[in-house]
C-alpha atoms as a PDB file:
ATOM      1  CA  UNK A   1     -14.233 -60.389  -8.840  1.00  0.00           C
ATOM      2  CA  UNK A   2     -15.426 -58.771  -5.767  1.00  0.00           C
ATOM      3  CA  UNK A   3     -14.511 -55.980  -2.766  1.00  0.00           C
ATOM      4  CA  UNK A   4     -15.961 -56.095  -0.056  1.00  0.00           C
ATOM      5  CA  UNK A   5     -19.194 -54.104  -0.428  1.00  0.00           C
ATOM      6  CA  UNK A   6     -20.296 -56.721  -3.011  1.00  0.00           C
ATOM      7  CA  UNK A   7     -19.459 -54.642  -6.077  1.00  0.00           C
ATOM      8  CA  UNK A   8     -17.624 -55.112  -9.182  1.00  0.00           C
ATOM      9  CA  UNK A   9     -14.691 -52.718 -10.156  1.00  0.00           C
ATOM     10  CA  UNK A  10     -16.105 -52.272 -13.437  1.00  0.00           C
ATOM     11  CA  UNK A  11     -19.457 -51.386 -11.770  1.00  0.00           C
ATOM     12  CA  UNK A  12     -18.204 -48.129  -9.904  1.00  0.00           C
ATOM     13  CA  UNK A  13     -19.479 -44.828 -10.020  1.00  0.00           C
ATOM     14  CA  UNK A  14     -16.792 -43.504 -12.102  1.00  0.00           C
ATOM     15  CA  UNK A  15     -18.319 -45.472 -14.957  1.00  0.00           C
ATOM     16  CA  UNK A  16     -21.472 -44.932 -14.289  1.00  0.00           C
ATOM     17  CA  UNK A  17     -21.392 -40.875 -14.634  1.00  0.00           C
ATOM     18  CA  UNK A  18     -21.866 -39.792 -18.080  1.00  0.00           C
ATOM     19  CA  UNK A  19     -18.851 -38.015 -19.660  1.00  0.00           C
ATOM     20  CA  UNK A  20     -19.688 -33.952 -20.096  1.00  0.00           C
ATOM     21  CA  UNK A  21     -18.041 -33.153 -23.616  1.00  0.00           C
ATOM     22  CA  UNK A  22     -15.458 -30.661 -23.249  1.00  0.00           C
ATOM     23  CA  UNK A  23     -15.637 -26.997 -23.602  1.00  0.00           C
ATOM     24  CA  UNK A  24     -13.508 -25.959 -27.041  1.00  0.00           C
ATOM     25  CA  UNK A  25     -12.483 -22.876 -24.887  1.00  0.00           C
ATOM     26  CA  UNK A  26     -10.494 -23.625 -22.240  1.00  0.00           C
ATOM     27  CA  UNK A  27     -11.394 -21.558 -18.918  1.00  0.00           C
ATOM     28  CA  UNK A  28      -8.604 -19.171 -18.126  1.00  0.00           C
ATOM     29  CA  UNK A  29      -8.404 -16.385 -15.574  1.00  0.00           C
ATOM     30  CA  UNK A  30      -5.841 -14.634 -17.854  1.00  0.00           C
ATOM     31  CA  UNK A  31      -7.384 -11.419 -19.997  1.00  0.00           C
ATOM     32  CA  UNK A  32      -6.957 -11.403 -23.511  1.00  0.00           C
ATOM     33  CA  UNK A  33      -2.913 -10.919 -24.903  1.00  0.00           C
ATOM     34  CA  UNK A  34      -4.535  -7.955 -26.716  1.00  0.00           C
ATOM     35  CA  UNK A  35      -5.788  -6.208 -23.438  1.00  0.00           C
ATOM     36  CA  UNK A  36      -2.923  -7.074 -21.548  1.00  0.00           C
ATOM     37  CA  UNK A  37      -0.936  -5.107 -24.793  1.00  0.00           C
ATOM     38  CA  UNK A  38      -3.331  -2.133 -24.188  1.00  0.00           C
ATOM     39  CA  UNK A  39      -2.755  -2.087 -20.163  1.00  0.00           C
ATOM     40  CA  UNK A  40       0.914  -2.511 -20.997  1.00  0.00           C
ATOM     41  CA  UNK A  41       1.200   0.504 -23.070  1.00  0.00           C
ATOM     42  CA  UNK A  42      -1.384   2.201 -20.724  1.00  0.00           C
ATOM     43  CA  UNK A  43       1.657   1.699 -17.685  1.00  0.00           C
ATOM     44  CA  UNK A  44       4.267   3.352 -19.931  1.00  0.00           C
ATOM     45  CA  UNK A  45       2.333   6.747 -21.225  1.00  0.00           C
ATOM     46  CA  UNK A  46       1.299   7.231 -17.911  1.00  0.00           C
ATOM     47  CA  UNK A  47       5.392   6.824 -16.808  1.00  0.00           C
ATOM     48  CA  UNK A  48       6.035   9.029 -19.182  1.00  0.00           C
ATOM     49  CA  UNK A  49       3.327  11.547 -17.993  1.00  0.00           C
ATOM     50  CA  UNK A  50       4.931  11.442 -14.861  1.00  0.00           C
ATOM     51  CA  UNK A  51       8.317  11.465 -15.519  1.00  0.00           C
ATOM     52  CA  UNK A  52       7.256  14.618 -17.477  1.00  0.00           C
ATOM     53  CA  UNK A  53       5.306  16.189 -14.548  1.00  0.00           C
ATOM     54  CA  UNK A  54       8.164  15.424 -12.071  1.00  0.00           C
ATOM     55  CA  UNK A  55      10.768  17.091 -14.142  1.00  0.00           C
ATOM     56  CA  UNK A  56       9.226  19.609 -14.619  1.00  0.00           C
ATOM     57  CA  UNK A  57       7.860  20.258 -11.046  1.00  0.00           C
ATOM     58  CA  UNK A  58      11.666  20.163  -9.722  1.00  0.00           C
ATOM     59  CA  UNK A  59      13.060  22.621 -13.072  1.00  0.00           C
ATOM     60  CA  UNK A  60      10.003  25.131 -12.218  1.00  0.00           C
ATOM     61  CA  UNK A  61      11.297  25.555  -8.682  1.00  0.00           C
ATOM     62  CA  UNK A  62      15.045  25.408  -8.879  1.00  0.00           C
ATOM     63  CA  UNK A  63      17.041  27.760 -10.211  1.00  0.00           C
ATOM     64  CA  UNK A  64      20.748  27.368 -11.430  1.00  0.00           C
ATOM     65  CA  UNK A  65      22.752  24.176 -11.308  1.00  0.00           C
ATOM     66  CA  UNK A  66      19.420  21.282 -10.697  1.00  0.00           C
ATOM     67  CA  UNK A  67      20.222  18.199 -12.672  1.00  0.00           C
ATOM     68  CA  UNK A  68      20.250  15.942  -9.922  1.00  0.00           C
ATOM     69  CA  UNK A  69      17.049  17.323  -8.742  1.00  0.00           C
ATOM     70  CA  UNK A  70      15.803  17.230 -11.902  1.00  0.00           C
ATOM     71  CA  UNK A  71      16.396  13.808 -12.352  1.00  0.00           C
ATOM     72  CA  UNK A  72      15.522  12.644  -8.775  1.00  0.00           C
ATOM     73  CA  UNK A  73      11.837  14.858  -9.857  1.00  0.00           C
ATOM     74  CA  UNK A  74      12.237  12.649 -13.701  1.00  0.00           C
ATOM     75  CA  UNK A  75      12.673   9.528 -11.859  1.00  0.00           C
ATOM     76  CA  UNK A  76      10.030   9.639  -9.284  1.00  0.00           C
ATOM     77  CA  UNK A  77       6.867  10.968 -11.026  1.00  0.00           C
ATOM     78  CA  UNK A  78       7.644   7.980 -13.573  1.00  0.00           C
ATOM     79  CA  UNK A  79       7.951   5.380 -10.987  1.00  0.00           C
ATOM     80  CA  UNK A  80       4.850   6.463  -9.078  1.00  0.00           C
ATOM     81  CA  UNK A  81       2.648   7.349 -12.514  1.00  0.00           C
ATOM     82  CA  UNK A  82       3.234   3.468 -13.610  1.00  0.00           C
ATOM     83  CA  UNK A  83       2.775   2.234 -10.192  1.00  0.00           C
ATOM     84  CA  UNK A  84      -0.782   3.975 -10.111  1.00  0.00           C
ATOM     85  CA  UNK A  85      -1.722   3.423 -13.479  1.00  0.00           C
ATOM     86  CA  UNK A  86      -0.668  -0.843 -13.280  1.00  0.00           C
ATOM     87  CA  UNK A  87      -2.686  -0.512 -10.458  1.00  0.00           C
ATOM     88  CA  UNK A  88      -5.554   0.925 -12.237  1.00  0.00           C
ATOM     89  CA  UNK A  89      -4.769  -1.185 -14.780  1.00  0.00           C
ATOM     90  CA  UNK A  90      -5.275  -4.398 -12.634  1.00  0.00           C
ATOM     91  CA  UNK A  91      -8.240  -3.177 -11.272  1.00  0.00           C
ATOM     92  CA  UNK A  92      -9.526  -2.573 -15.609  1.00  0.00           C
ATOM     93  CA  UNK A  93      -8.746  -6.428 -16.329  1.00  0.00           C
ATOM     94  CA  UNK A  94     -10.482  -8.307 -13.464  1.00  0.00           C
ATOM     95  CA  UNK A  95     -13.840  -6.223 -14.187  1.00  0.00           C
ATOM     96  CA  UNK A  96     -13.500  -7.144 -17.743  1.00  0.00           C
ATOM     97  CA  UNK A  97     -12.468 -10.266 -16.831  1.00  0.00           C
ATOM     98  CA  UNK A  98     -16.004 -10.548 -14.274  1.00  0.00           C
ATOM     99  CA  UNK A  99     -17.928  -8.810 -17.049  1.00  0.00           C
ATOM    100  CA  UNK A 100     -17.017 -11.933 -19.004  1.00  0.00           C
ATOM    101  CA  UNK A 101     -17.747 -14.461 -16.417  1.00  0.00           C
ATOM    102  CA  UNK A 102     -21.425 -13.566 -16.006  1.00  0.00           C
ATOM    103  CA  UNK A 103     -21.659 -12.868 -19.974  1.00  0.00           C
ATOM    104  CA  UNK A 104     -21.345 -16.594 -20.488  1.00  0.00           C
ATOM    105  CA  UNK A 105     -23.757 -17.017 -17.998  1.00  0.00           C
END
Protein backbone atom coordinates (compact mmCIF):
# COMPACT_ATOMS: atom_id res chain seq x y z
CA UNK A 1 0.00 0.00 0.00
CA UNK A 2 1.02 3.42 -0.87
CA UNK A 3 0.64 7.48 0.12
CA UNK A 4 1.29 9.65 -1.97
CA UNK A 5 5.04 10.31 -1.76
CA UNK A 6 5.57 6.69 -2.91
CA UNK A 7 6.31 5.27 0.54
CA UNK A 8 5.17 2.48 2.56
CA UNK A 9 3.71 3.05 6.14
CA UNK A 10 5.87 0.50 7.47
CA UNK A 11 8.84 2.27 5.79
CA UNK A 12 8.59 5.65 7.84
CA UNK A 13 11.05 7.31 9.77
CA UNK A 14 9.63 6.37 13.00
CA UNK A 15 10.85 2.86 12.28
CA UNK A 16 13.73 3.61 10.93
CA UNK A 17 15.33 5.53 14.15
CA UNK A 18 16.93 3.21 16.46
CA UNK A 19 15.29 2.95 19.91
CA UNK A 20 17.73 4.77 22.77
CA UNK A 21 17.34 2.31 25.86
CA UNK A 22 15.93 4.05 28.68
CA UNK A 23 17.61 5.74 31.49
CA UNK A 24 16.87 3.49 34.93
CA UNK A 25 16.69 7.01 36.61
CA UNK A 26 14.04 8.88 35.62
CA UNK A 27 14.92 12.77 35.10
CA UNK A 28 13.19 14.82 37.73
CA UNK A 29 13.55 18.48 38.61
CA UNK A 30 12.45 17.60 42.20
CA UNK A 31 15.56 17.51 44.95
CA UNK A 32 15.96 14.58 46.91
CA UNK A 33 12.84 13.81 49.78
CA UNK A 34 15.85 13.85 52.15
CA UNK A 35 16.94 17.51 51.25
CA UNK A 36 13.62 18.71 50.95
CA UNK A 37 13.33 17.13 54.92
CA UNK A 38 16.51 19.17 55.75
CA UNK A 39 15.12 22.59 54.04
CA UNK A 40 11.86 21.78 55.79
CA UNK A 41 13.25 21.69 59.18
CA UNK A 42 15.70 24.50 58.11
CA UNK A 43 12.12 26.87 57.59
CA UNK A 44 10.93 25.97 61.11
CA UNK A 45 14.28 26.67 63.40
CA UNK A 46 14.66 29.68 61.65
CA UNK A 47 10.60 30.51 62.63
CA UNK A 48 11.42 29.74 65.74
CA UNK A 49 14.56 32.02 65.80
CA UNK A 50 12.40 34.64 64.88
CA UNK A 51 9.53 34.21 66.74
CA UNK A 52 12.14 34.25 69.58
CA UNK A 53 13.86 37.50 68.41
CA UNK A 54 10.46 39.25 67.89
CA UNK A 55 9.24 38.51 71.33
CA UNK A 56 11.71 39.43 72.74
CA UNK A 57 12.40 42.73 70.83
CA UNK A 58 8.67 43.91 71.81
CA UNK A 59 9.13 42.49 75.93
CA UNK A 60 12.66 44.47 75.99
CA UNK A 61 10.89 47.71 75.12
CA UNK A 62 7.53 47.58 76.80
CA UNK A 63 6.96 47.81 80.10
CA UNK A 64 3.77 46.69 82.08
CA UNK A 65 0.70 45.12 80.55
CA UNK A 66 2.40 43.95 76.60
CA UNK A 67 0.91 40.65 75.66
CA UNK A 68 -0.60 41.73 72.63
CA UNK A 69 2.54 43.36 71.63
CA UNK A 70 4.31 40.62 72.58
CA UNK A 71 2.54 38.40 70.53
CA UNK A 72 2.07 40.74 67.49
CA UNK A 73 6.47 40.92 68.02
CA UNK A 74 6.09 36.51 68.48
CA UNK A 75 4.07 36.37 65.44
CA UNK A 76 5.91 38.50 63.05
CA UNK A 77 9.64 37.66 63.48
CA UNK A 78 8.33 33.93 62.89
CA UNK A 79 6.47 34.69 59.81
CA UNK A 80 9.24 36.78 58.27
CA UNK A 81 12.31 34.31 59.65
CA UNK A 82 10.51 31.30 57.58
CA UNK A 83 9.68 33.48 54.75
CA UNK A 84 13.52 34.38 54.41
CA UNK A 85 14.89 31.23 55.26
CA UNK A 86 12.23 29.11 52.47
CA UNK A 87 13.54 31.59 50.40
CA UNK A 88 17.06 30.79 51.06
CA UNK A 89 16.09 27.53 51.12
CA UNK A 90 14.81 27.57 47.44
CA UNK A 91 17.63 29.28 46.34
CA UNK A 92 19.97 25.93 48.37
CA UNK A 93 17.92 23.25 46.22
CA UNK A 94 18.10 24.58 42.62
CA UNK A 95 22.08 25.00 43.02
CA UNK A 96 22.20 21.52 44.26
CA UNK A 97 19.85 20.62 41.95
CA UNK A 98 22.34 22.50 38.88
CA UNK A 99 25.35 21.06 40.69
CA UNK A 100 23.74 17.75 39.75
CA UNK A 101 22.83 18.52 36.26
CA UNK A 102 26.37 19.23 35.07
CA UNK A 103 27.73 16.28 37.46
CA UNK A 104 26.10 13.83 35.09
CA UNK A 105 27.54 15.61 32.46
Amino acid sequence: MQNCSGWFHDNNYANRVPQTPIDKRTLSALPSPLARVIAFVGVLIAGAAGAAIGFSLVDLQCDGQCSVGTGIGLLLGAVIGAIGMSVVSVLVLRAVGEWRELADD
